[in-house]
ModelCIF file with pLDDT and N, C-alpha, C, O atoms, coordinates in Angstrom:
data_MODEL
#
_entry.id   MODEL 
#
_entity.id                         1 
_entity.type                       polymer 
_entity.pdbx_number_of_molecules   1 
#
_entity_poly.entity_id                      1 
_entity_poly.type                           'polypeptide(L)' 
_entity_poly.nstd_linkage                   no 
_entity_poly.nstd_monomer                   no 
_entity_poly.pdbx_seq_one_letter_code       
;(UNK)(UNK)(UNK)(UNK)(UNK)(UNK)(UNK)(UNK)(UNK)(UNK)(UNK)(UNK)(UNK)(UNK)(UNK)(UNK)
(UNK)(UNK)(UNK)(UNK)(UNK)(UNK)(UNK)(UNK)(UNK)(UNK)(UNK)(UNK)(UNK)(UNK)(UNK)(UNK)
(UNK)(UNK)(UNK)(UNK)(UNK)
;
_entity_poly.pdbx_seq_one_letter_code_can   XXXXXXXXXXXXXXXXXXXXXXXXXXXXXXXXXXXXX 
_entity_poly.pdbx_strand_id                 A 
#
loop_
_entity_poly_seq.entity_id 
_entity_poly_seq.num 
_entity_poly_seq.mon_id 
_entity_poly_seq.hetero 
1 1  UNK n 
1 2  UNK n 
1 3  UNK n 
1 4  UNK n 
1 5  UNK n 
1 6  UNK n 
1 7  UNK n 
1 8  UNK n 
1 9  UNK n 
1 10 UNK n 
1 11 UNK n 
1 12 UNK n 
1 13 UNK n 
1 14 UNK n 
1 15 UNK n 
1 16 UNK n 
1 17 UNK n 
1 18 UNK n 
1 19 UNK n 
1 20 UNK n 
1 21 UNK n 
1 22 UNK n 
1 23 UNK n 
1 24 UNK n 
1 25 UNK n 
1 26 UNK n 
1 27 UNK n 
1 28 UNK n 
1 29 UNK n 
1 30 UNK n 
1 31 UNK n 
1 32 UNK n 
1 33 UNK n 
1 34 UNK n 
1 35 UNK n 
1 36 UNK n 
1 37 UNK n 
#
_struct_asym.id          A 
_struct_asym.entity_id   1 
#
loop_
_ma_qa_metric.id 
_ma_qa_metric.mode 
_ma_qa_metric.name 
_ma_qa_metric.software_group_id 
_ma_qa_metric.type 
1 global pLDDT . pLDDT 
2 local  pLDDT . pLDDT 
#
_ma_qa_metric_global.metric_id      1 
_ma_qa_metric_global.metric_value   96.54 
_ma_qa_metric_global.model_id       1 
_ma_qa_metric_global.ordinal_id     1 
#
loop_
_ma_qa_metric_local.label_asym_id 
_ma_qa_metric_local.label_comp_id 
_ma_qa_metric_local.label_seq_id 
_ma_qa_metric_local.metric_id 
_ma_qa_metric_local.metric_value 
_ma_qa_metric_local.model_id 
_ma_qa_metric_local.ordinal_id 
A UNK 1  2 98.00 1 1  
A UNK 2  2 98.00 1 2  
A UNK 3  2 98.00 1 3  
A UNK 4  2 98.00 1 4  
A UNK 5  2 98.00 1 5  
A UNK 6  2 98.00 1 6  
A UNK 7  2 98.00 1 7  
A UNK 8  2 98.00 1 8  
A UNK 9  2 98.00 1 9  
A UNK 10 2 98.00 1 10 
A UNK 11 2 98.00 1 11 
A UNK 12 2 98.00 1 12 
A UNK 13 2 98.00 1 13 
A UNK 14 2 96.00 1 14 
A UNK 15 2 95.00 1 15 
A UNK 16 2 92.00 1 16 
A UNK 17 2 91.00 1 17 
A UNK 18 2 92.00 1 18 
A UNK 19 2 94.00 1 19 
A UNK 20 2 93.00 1 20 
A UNK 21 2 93.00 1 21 
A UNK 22 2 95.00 1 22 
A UNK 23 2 97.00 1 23 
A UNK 24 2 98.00 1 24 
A UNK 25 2 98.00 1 25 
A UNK 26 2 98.00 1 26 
A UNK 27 2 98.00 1 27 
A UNK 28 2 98.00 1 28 
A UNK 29 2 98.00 1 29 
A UNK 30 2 97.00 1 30 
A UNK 31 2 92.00 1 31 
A UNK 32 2 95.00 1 32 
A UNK 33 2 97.00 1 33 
A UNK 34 2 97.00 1 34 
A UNK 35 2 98.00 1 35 
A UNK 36 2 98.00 1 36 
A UNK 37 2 98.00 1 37 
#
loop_
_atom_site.group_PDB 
_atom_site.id 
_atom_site.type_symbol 
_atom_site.label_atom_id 
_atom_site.label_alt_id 
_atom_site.label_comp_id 
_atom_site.label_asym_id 
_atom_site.label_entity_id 
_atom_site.label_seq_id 
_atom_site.pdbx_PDB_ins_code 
_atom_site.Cartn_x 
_atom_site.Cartn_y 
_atom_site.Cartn_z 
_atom_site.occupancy 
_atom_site.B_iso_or_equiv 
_atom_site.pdbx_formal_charge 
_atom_site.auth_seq_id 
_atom_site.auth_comp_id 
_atom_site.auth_asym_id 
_atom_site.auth_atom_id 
_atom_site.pdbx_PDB_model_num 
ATOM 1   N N  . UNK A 1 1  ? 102.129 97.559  112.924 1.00 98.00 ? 1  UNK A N  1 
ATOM 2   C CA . UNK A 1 1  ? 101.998 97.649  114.372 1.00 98.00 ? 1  UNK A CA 1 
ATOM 3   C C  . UNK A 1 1  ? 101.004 98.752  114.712 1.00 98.00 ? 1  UNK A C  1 
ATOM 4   O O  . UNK A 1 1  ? 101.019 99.891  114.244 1.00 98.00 ? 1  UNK A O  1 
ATOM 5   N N  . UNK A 1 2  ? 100.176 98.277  115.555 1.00 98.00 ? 2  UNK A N  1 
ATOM 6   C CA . UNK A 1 2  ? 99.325  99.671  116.221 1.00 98.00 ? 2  UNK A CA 1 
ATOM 7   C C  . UNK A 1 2  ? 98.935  99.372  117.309 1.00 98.00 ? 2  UNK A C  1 
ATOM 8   O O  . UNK A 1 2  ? 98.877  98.190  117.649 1.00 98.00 ? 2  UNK A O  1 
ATOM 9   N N  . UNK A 1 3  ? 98.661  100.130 117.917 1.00 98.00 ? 3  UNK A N  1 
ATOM 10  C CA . UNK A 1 3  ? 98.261  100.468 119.455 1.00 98.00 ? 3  UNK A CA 1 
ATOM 11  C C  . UNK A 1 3  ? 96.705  99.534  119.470 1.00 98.00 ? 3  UNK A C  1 
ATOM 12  O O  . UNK A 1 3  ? 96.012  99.344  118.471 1.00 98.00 ? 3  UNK A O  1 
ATOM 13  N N  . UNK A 1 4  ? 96.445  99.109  120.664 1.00 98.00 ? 4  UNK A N  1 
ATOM 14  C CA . UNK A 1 4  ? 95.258  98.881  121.244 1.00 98.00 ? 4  UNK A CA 1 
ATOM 15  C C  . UNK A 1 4  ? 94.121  99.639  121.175 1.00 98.00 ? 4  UNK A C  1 
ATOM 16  O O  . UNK A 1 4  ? 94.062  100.535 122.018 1.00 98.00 ? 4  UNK A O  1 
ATOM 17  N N  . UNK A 1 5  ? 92.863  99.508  120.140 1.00 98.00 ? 5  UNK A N  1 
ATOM 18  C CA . UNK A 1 5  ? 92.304  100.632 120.365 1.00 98.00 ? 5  UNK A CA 1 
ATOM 19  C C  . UNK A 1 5  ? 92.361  101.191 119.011 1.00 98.00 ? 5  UNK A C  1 
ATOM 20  O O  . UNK A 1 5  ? 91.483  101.973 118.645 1.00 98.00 ? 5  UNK A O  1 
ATOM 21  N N  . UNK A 1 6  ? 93.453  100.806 118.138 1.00 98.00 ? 6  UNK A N  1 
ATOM 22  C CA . UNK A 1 6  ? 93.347  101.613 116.810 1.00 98.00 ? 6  UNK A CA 1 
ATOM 23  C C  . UNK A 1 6  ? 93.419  100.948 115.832 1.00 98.00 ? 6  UNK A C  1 
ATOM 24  O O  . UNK A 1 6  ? 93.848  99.814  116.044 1.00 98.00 ? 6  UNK A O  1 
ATOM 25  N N  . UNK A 1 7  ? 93.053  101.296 114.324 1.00 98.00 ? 7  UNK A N  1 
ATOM 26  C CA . UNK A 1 7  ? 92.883  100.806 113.376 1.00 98.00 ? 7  UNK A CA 1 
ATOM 27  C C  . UNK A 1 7  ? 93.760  100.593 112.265 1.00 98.00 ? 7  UNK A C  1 
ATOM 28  O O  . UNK A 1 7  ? 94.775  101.272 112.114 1.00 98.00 ? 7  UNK A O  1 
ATOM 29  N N  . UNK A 1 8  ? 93.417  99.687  111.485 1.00 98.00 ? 8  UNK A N  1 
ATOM 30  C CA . UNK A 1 8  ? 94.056  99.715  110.290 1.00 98.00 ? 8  UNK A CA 1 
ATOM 31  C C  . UNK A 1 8  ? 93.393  99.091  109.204 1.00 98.00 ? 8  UNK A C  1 
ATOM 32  O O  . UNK A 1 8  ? 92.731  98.134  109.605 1.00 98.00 ? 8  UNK A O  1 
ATOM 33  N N  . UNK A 1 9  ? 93.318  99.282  107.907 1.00 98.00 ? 9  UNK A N  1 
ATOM 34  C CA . UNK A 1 9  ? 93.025  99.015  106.386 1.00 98.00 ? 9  UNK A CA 1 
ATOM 35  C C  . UNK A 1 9  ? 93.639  98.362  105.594 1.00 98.00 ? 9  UNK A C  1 
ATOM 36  O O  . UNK A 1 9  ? 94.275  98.948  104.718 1.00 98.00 ? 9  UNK A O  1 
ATOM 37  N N  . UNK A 1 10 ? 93.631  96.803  105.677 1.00 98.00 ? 10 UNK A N  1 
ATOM 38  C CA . UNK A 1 10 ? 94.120  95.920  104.744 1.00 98.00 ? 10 UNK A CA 1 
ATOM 39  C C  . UNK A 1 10 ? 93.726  95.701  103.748 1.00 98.00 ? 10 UNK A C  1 
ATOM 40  O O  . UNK A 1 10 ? 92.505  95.594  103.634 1.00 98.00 ? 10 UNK A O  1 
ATOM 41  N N  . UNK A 1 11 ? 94.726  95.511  102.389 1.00 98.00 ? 11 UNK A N  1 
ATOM 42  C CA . UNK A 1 11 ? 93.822  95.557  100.862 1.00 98.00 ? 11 UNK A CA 1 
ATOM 43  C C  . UNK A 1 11 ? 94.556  94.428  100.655 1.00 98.00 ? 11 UNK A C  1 
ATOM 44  O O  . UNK A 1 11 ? 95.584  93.923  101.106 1.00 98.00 ? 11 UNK A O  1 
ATOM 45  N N  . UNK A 1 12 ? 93.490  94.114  99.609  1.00 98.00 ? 12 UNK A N  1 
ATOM 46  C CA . UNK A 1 12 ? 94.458  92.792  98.543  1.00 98.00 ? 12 UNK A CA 1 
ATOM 47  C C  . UNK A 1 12 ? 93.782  92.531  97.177  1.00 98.00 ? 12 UNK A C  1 
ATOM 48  O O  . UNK A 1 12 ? 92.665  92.235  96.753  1.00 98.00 ? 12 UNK A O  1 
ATOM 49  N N  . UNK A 1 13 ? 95.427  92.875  96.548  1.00 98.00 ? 13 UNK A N  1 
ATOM 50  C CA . UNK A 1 13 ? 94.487  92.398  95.437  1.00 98.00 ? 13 UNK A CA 1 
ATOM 51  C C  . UNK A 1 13 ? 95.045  91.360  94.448  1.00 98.00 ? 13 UNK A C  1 
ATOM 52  O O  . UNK A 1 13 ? 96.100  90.752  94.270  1.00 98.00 ? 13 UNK A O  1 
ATOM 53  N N  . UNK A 1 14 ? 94.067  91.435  94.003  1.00 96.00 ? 14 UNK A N  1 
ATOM 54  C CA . UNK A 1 14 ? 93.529  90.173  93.029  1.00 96.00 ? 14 UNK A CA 1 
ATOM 55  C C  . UNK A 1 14 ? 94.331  90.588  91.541  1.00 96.00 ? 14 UNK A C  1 
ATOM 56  O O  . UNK A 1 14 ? 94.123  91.713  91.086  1.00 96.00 ? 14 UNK A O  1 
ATOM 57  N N  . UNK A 1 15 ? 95.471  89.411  90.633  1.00 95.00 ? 15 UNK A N  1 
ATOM 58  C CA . UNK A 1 15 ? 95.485  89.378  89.599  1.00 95.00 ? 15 UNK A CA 1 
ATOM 59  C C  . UNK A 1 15 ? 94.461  88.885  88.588  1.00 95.00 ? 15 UNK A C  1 
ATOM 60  O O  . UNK A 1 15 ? 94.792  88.895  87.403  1.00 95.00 ? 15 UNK A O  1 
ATOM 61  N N  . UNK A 1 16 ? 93.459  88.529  88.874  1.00 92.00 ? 16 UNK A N  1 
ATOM 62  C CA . UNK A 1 16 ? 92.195  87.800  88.071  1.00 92.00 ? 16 UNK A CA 1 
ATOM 63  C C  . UNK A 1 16 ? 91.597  89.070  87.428  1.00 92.00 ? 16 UNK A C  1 
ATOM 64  O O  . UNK A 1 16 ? 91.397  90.182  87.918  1.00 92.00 ? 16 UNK A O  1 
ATOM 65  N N  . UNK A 1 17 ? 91.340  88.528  86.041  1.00 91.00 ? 17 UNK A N  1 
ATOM 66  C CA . UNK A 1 17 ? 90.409  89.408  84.923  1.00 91.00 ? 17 UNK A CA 1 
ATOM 67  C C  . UNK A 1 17 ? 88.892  89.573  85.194  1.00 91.00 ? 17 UNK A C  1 
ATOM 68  O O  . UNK A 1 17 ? 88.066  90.299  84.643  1.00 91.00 ? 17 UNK A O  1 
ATOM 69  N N  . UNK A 1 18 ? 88.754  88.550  86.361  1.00 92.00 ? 18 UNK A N  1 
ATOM 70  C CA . UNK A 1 18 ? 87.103  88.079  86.527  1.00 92.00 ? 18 UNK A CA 1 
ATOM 71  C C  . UNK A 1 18 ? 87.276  88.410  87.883  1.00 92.00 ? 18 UNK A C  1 
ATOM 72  O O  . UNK A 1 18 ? 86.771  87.705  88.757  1.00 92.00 ? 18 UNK A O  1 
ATOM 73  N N  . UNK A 1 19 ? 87.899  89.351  88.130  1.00 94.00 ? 19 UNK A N  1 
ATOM 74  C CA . UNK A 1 19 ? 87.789  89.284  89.700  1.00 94.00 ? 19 UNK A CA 1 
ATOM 75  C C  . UNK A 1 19 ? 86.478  89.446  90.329  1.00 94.00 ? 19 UNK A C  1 
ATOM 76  O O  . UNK A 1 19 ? 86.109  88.744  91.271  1.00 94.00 ? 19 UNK A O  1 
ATOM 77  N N  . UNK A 1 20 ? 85.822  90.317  89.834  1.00 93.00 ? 20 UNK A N  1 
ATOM 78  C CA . UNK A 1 20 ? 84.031  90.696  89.871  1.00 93.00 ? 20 UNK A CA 1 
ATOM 79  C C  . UNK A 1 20 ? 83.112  89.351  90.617  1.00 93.00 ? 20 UNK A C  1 
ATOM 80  O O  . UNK A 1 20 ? 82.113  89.429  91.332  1.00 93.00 ? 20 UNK A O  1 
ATOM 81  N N  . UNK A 1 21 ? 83.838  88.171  90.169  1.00 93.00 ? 21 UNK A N  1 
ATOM 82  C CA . UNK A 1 21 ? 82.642  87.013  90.095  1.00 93.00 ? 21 UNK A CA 1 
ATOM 83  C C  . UNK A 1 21 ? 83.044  85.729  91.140  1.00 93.00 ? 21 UNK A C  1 
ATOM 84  O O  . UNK A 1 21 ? 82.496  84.639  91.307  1.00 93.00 ? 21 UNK A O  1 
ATOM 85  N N  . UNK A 1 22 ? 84.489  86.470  91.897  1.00 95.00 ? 22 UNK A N  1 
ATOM 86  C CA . UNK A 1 22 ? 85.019  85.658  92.716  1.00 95.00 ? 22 UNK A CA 1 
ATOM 87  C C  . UNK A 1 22 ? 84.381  86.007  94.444  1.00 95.00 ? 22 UNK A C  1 
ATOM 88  O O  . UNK A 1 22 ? 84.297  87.158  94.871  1.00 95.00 ? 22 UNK A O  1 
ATOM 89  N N  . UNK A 1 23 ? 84.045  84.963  95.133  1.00 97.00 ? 23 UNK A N  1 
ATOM 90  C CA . UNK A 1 23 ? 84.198  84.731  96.299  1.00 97.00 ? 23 UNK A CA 1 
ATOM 91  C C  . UNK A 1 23 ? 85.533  85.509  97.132  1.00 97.00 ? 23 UNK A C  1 
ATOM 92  O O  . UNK A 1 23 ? 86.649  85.131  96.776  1.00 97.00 ? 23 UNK A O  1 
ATOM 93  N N  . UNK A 1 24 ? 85.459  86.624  98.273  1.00 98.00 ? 24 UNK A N  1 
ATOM 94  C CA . UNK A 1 24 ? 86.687  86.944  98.534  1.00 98.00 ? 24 UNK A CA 1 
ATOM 95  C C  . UNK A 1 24 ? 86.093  87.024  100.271 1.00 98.00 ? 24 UNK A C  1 
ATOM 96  O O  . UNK A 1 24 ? 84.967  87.154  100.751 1.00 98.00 ? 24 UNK A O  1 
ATOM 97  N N  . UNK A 1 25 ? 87.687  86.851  100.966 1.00 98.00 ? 25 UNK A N  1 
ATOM 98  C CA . UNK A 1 25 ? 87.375  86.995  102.364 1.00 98.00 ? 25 UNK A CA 1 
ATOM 99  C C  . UNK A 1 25 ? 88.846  87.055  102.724 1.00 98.00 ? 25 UNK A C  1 
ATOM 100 O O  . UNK A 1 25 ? 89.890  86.978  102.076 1.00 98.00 ? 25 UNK A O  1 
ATOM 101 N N  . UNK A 1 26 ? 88.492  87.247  104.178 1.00 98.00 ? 26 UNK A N  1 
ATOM 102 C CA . UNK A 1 26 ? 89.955  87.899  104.947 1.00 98.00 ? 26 UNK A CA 1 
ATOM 103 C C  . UNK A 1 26 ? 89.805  86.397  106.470 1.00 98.00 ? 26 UNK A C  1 
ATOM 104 O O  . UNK A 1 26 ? 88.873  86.340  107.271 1.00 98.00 ? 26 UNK A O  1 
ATOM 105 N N  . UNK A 1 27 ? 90.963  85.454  106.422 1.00 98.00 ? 27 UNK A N  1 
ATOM 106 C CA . UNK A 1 27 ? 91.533  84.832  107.663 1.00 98.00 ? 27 UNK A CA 1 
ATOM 107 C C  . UNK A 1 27 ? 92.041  85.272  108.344 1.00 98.00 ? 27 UNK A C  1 
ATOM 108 O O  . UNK A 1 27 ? 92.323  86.437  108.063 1.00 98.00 ? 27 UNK A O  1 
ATOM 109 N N  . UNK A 1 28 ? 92.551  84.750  109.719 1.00 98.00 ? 28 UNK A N  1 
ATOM 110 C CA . UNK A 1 28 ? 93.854  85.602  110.569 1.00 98.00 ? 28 UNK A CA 1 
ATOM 111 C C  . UNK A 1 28 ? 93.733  84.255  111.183 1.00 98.00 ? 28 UNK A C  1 
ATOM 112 O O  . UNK A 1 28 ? 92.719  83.724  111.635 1.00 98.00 ? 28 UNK A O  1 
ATOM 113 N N  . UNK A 1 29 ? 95.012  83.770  111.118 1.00 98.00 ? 29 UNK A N  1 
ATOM 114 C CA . UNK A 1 29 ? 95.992  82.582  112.041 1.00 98.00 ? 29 UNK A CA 1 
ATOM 115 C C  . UNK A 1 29 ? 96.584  83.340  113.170 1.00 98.00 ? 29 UNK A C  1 
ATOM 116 O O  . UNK A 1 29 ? 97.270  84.240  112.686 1.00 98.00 ? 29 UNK A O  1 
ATOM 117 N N  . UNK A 1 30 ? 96.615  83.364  114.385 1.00 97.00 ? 30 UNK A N  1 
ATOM 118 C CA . UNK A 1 30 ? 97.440  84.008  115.441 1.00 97.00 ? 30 UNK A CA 1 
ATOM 119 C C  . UNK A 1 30 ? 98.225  82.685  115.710 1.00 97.00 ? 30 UNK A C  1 
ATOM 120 O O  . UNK A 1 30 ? 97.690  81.577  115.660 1.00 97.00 ? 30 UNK A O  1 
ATOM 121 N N  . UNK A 1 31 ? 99.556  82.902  116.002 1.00 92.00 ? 31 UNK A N  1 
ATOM 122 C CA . UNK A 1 31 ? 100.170 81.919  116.994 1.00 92.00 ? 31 UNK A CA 1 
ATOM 123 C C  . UNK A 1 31 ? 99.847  81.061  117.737 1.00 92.00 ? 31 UNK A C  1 
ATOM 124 O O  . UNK A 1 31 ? 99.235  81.235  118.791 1.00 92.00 ? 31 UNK A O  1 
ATOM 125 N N  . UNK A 1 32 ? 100.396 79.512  117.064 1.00 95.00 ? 32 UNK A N  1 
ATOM 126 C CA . UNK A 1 32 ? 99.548  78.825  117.901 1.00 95.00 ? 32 UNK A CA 1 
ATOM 127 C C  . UNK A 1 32 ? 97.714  78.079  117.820 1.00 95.00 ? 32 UNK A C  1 
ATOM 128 O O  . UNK A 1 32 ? 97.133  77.115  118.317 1.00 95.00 ? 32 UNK A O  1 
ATOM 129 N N  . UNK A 1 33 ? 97.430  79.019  117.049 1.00 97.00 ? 33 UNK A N  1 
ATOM 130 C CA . UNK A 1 33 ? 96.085  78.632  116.721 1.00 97.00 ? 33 UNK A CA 1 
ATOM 131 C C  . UNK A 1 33 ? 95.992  78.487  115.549 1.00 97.00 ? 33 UNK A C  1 
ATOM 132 O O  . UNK A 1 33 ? 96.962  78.654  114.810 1.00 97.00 ? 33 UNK A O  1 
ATOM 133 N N  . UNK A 1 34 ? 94.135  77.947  114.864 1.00 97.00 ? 34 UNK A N  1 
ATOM 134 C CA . UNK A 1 34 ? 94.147  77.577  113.548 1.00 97.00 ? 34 UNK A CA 1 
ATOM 135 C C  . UNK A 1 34 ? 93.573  78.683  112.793 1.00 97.00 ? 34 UNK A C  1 
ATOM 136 O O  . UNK A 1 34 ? 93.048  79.633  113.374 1.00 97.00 ? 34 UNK A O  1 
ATOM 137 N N  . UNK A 1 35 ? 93.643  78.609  111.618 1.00 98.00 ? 35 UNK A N  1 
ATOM 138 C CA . UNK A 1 35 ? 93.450  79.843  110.919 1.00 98.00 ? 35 UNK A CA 1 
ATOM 139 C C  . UNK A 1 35 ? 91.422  79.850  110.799 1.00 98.00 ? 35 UNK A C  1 
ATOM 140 O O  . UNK A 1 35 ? 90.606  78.959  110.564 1.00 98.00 ? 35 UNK A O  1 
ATOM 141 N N  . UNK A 1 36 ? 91.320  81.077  111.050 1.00 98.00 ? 36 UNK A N  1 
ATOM 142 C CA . UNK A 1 36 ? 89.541  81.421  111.348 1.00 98.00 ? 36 UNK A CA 1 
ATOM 143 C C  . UNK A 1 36 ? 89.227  82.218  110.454 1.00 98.00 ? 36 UNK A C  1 
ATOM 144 O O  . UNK A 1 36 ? 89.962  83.183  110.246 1.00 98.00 ? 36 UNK A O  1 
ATOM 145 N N  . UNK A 1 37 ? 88.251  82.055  109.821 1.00 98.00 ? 37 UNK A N  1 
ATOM 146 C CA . UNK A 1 37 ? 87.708  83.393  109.208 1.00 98.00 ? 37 UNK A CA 1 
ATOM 147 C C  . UNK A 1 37 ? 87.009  84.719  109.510 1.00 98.00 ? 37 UNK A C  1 
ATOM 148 O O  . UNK A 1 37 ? 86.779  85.518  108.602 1.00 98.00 ? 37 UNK A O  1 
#
């Protein structure tokens, strides 16, 4: 949860040995809608 106006730092990670050579990106589905990149 955060305020309007402020930030936050999402990580993720990867079990892959090759992670180096993978394609990576971040979606967000809100309620109701379809998931966007």
């Amino acid at each position: 949860l955060v305020q309007p106006g402020g930030s936050l730092r999402l990580s993720c990670v990867s079990s892959s040995r090759s992670f180096s050579i993978y394609m990576m990106a971040w979606y967000r589905q809100a309620p109701g809608k379809e998931r966007e990149l």
